[in-house]
Protein backbone atom coordinates (compact mmCIF):
# COMPACT_ATOMS: atom_id res chain seq x y z
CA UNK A 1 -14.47 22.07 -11.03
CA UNK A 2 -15.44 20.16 -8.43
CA UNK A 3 -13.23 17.35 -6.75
CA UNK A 4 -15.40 14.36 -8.34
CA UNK A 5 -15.05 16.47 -11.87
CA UNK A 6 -11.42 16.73 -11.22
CA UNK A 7 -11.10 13.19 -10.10
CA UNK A 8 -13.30 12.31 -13.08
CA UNK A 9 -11.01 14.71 -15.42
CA UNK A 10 -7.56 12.82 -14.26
CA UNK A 11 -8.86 9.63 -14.33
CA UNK A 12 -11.82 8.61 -16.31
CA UNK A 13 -15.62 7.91 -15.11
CA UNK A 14 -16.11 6.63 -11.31
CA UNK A 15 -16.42 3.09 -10.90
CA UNK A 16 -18.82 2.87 -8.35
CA UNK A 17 -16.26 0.96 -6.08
CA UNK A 18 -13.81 3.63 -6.75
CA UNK A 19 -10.92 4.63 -8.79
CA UNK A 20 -8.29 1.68 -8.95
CA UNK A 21 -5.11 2.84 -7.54
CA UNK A 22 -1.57 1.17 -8.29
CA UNK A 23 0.72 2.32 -5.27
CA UNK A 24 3.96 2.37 -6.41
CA UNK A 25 7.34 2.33 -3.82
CA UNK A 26 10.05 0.49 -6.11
CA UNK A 27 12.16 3.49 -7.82
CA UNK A 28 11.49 2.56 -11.53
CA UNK A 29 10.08 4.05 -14.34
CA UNK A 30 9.66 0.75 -15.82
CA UNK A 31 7.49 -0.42 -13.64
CA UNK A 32 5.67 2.51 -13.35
CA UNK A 33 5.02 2.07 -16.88
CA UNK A 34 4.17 -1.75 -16.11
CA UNK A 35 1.03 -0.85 -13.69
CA UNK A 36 -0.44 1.96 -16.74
CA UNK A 37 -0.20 -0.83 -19.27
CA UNK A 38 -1.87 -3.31 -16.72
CA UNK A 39 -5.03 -1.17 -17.31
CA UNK A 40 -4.64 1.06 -13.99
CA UNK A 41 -6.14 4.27 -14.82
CA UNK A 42 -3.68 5.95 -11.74
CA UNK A 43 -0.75 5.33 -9.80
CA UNK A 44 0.23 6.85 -6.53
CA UNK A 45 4.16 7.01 -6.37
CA UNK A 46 5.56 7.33 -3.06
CA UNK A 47 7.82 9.37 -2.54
CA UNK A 48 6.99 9.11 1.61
CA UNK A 49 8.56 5.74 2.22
CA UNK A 50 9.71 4.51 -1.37
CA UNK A 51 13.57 5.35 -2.00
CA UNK A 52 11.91 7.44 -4.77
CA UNK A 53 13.87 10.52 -5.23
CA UNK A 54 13.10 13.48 -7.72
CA UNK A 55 14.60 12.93 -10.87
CA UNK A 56 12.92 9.38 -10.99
CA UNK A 57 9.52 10.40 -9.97
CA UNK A 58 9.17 12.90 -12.52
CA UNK A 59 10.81 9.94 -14.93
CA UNK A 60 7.93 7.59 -13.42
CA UNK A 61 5.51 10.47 -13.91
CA UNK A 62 6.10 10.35 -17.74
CA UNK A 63 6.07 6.89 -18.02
CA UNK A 64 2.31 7.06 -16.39
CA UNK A 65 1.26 9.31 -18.59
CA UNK A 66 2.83 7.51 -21.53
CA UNK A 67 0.35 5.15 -20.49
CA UNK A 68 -2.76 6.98 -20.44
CA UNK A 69 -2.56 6.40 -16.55
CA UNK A 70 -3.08 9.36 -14.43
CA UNK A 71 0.03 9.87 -11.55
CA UNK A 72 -0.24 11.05 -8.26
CA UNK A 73 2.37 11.65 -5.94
CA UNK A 74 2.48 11.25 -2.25
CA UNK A 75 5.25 13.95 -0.97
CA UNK A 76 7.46 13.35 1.97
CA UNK A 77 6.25 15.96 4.38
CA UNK A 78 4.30 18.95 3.97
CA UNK A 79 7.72 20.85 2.52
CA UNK A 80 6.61 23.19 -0.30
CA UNK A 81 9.19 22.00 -2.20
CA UNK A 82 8.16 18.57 -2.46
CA UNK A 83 4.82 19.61 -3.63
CA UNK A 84 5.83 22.05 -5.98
CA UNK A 85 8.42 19.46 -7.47
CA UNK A 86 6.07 16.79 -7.96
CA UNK A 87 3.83 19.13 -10.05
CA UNK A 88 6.14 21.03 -11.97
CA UNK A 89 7.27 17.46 -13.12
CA UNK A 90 3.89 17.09 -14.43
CA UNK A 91 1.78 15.20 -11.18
CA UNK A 92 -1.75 14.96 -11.81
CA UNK A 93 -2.18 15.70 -7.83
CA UNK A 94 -0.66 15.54 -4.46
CA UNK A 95 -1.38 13.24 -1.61
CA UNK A 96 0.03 14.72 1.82
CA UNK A 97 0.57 12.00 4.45
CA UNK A 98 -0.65 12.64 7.81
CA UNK A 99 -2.30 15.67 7.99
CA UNK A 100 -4.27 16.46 11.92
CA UNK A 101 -5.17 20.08 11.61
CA UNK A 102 -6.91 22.66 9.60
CA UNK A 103 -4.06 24.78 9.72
CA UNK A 104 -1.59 22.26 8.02
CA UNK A 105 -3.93 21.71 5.53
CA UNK A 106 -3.79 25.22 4.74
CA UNK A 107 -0.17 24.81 4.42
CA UNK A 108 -0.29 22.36 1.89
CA UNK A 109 -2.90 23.95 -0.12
CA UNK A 110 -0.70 27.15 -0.35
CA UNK A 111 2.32 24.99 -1.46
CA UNK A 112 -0.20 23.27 -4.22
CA UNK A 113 -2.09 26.24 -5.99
CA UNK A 114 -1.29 29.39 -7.92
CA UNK A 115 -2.16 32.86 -6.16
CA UNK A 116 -4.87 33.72 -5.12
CA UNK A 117 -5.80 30.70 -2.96
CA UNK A 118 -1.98 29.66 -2.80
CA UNK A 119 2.00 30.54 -3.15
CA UNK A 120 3.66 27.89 -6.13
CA UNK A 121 6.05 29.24 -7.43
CA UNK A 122 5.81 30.01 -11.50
CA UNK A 123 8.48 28.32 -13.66
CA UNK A 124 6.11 28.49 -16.88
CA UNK A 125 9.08 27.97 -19.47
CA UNK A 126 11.27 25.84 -17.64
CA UNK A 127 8.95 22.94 -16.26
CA UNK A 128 7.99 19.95 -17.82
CA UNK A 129 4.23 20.24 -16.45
CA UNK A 130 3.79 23.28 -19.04
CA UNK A 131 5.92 20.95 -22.07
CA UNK A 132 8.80 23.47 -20.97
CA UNK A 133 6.66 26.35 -21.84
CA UNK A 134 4.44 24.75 -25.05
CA UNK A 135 1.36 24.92 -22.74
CA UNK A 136 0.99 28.48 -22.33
CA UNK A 137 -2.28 28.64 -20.39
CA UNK A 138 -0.92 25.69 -17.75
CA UNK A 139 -0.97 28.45 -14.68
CA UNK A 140 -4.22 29.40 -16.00
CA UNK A 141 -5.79 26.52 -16.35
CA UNK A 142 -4.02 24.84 -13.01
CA UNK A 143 -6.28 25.99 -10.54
CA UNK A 144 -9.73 24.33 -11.82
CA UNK A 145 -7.30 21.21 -12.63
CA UNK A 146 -5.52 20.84 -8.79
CA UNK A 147 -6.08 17.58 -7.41
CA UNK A 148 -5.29 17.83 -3.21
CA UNK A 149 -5.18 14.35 -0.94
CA UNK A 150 -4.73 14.76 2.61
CA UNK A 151 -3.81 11.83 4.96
CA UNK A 152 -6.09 11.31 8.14
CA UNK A 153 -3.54 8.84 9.58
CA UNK A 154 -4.58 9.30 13.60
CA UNK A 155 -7.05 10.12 16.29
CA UNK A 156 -6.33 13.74 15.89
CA UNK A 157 -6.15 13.81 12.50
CA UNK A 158 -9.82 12.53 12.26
CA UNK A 159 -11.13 14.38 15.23
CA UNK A 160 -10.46 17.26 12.90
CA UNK A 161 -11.65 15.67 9.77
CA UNK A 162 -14.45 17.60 9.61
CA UNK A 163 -12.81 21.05 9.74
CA UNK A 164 -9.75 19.78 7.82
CA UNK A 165 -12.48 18.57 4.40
CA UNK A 166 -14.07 22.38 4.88
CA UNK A 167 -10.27 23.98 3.67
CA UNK A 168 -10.45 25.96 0.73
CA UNK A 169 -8.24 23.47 -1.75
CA UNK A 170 -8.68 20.50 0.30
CA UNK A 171 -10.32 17.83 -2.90
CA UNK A 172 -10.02 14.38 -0.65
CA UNK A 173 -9.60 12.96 2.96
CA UNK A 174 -7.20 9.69 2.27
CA UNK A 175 -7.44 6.85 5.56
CA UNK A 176 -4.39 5.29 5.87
CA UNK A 177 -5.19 2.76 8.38
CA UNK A 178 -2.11 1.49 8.91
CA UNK A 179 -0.91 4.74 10.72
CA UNK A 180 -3.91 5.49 12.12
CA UNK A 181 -4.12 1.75 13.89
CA UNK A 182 -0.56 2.54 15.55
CA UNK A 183 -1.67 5.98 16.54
CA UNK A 184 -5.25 4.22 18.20
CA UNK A 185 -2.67 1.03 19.01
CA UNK A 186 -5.16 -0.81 17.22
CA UNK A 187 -4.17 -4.38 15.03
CA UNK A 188 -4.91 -3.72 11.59
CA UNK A 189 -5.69 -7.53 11.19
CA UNK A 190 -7.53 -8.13 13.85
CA UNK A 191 -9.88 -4.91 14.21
CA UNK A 192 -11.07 -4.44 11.27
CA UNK A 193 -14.36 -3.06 12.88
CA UNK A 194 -12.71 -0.17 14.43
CA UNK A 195 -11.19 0.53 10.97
CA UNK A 196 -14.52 0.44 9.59
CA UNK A 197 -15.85 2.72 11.93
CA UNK A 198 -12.95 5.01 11.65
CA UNK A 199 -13.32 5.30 7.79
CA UNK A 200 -17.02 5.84 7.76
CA UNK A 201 -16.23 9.10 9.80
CA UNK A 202 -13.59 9.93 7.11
CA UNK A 203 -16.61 9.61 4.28
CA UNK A 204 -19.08 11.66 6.78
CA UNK A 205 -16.89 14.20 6.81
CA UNK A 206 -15.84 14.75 3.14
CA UNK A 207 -18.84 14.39 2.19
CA UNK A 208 -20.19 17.11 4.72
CA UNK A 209 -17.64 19.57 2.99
CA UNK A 210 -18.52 18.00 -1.01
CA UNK A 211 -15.50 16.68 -0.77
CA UNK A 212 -13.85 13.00 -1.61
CA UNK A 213 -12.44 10.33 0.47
CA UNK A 214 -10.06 8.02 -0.71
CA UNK A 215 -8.51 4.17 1.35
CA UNK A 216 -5.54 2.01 1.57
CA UNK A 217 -7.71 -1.40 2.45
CA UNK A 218 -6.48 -2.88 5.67
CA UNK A 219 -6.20 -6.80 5.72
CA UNK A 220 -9.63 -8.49 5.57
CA UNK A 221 -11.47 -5.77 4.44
CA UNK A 222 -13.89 -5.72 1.76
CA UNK A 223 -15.74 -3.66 -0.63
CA UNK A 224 -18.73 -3.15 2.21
CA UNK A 225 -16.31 -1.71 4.49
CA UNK A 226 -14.81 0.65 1.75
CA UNK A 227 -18.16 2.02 0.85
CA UNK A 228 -17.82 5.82 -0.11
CA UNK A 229 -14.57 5.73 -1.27
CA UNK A 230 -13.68 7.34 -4.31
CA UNK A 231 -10.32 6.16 -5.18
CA UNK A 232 -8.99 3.24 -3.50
CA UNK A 233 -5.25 1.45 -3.52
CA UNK A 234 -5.95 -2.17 -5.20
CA UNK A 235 -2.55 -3.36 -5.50
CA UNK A 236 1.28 -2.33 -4.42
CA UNK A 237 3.82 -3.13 -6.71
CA UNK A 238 6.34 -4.43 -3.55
CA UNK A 239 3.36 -6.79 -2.67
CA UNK A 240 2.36 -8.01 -5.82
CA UNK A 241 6.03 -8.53 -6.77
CA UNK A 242 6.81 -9.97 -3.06
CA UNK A 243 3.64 -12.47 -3.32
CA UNK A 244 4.27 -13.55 -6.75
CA UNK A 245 7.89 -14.20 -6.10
CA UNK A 246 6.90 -16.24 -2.90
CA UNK A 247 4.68 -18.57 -5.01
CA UNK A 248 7.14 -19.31 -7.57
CA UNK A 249 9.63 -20.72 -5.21
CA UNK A 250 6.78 -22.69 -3.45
């Protein structure tokens, strides 16, 4: 498949402003299960700077999926066994924060795929990704199936955006601008230009490789500065919690 068909396979048909994306950071399955029902069609539970830990990400996953909502996971590091945790529990694909060179792309595609093109480990009868071996052909069947995000999160990372979309495995380029506009000591409120900029040369070069890009917005921006994203974070569940807390006491 290709990435859109694998996208499109995970989470329904393309809007054309991109896939919807609930980014979840508050360790619940609950309200994991709250952001499915909402209508999301995926969630991206972050396990980078959420206090999500293992057994309630894959508990988050099912509740997702209980939902009809596909779940991503966004891993700590590049640490195989992150990756290969997240899946076995049944992720619909990984997003890898902060990614700035070819090679460590590599690394994470090896950590994400089968043999040939990678090195996950095989568990068939004992992971819940198979139904704890129901799903015989999983392995099989994994590889056309793999969904891969990688972060470009600084100036390195997208000086090398272009070689890092042409890896083997590599399905999306991911802005996070809020990283990226420390690394470029930039203020995400205030230069929203240069953020523009910056993730136009993310879309250039996924789309040079047939590849996706996906966006965290940055504050102010709007659909015209988001144009070529594929999937795109509409709501947090800290900040819509946070905001709707805030006007109930005012």
């Amino acid at each position: 498949m290709t990435p859109e068909e694998k996208l499109v396979a995970a989470c329904g048909p393309l809007p054309e402003r991109g896939v919807p994306v609930c980014w979840l950071d508050i360790p619940s399955a609950a309200v994991a299960r709250i952001a499915g029902a909402a209508g999301f069609p995926a969630a991206v539970i972050d396990r980078e700077h959420g206090a999500i830990g293992v057994e309630t990400a894959a508990a988050m996953i099912l509740a997702l999926r209980a939902e009809g909502a596909a779940p991503f996971v966004r891993v700590p590091d590049l640490g195989k066994g992150a990756i290969q945790h997240a899946l076995d529990s049944g992720a619909a694909g990984i997003v890898v924060p902060y990614v700035e060179t070819p090679a460590q792309a590599e690394e994470a595609v090896r950590a994400a795929h089968y043999p040939p093109l990678g090195a996950r480990g095989a568990a068939g009868g004992v992971i819940a990704a198979t139904r704890y071996g129901a799903d015989a052909d999983y392995a099989g069947t994994w590889a056309e199936r793999d969904f891969l995000a990688v972060q470009i999160e600084s100036r390195a990372g997208l000086a090398a955006a272009p070689e890092i979309a042409a890896v083997p495995g590599v399905d999306m380029l991911f802005f996070g601008p809020f990283d990226y506009s420390q690394d470029a000591g930039l203020d995400p409120a205030a230069d929203g230009a240069a953020l523009t900029a910056a993730f136009a040369e993310v879309v250039a070069a996924a789309k040079g490789a047939g590849r996706l890009a996906g966006v965290f917005p940055w504050p102010g921006a709007r659909d015209v500065h988001l144009t070529g994203a594929a999937m795109v974070a509409r709501a947090s569940d800290v900040a819509t919690l946070a905001e709707g807390l805030r006007q109930a006491l005012a």
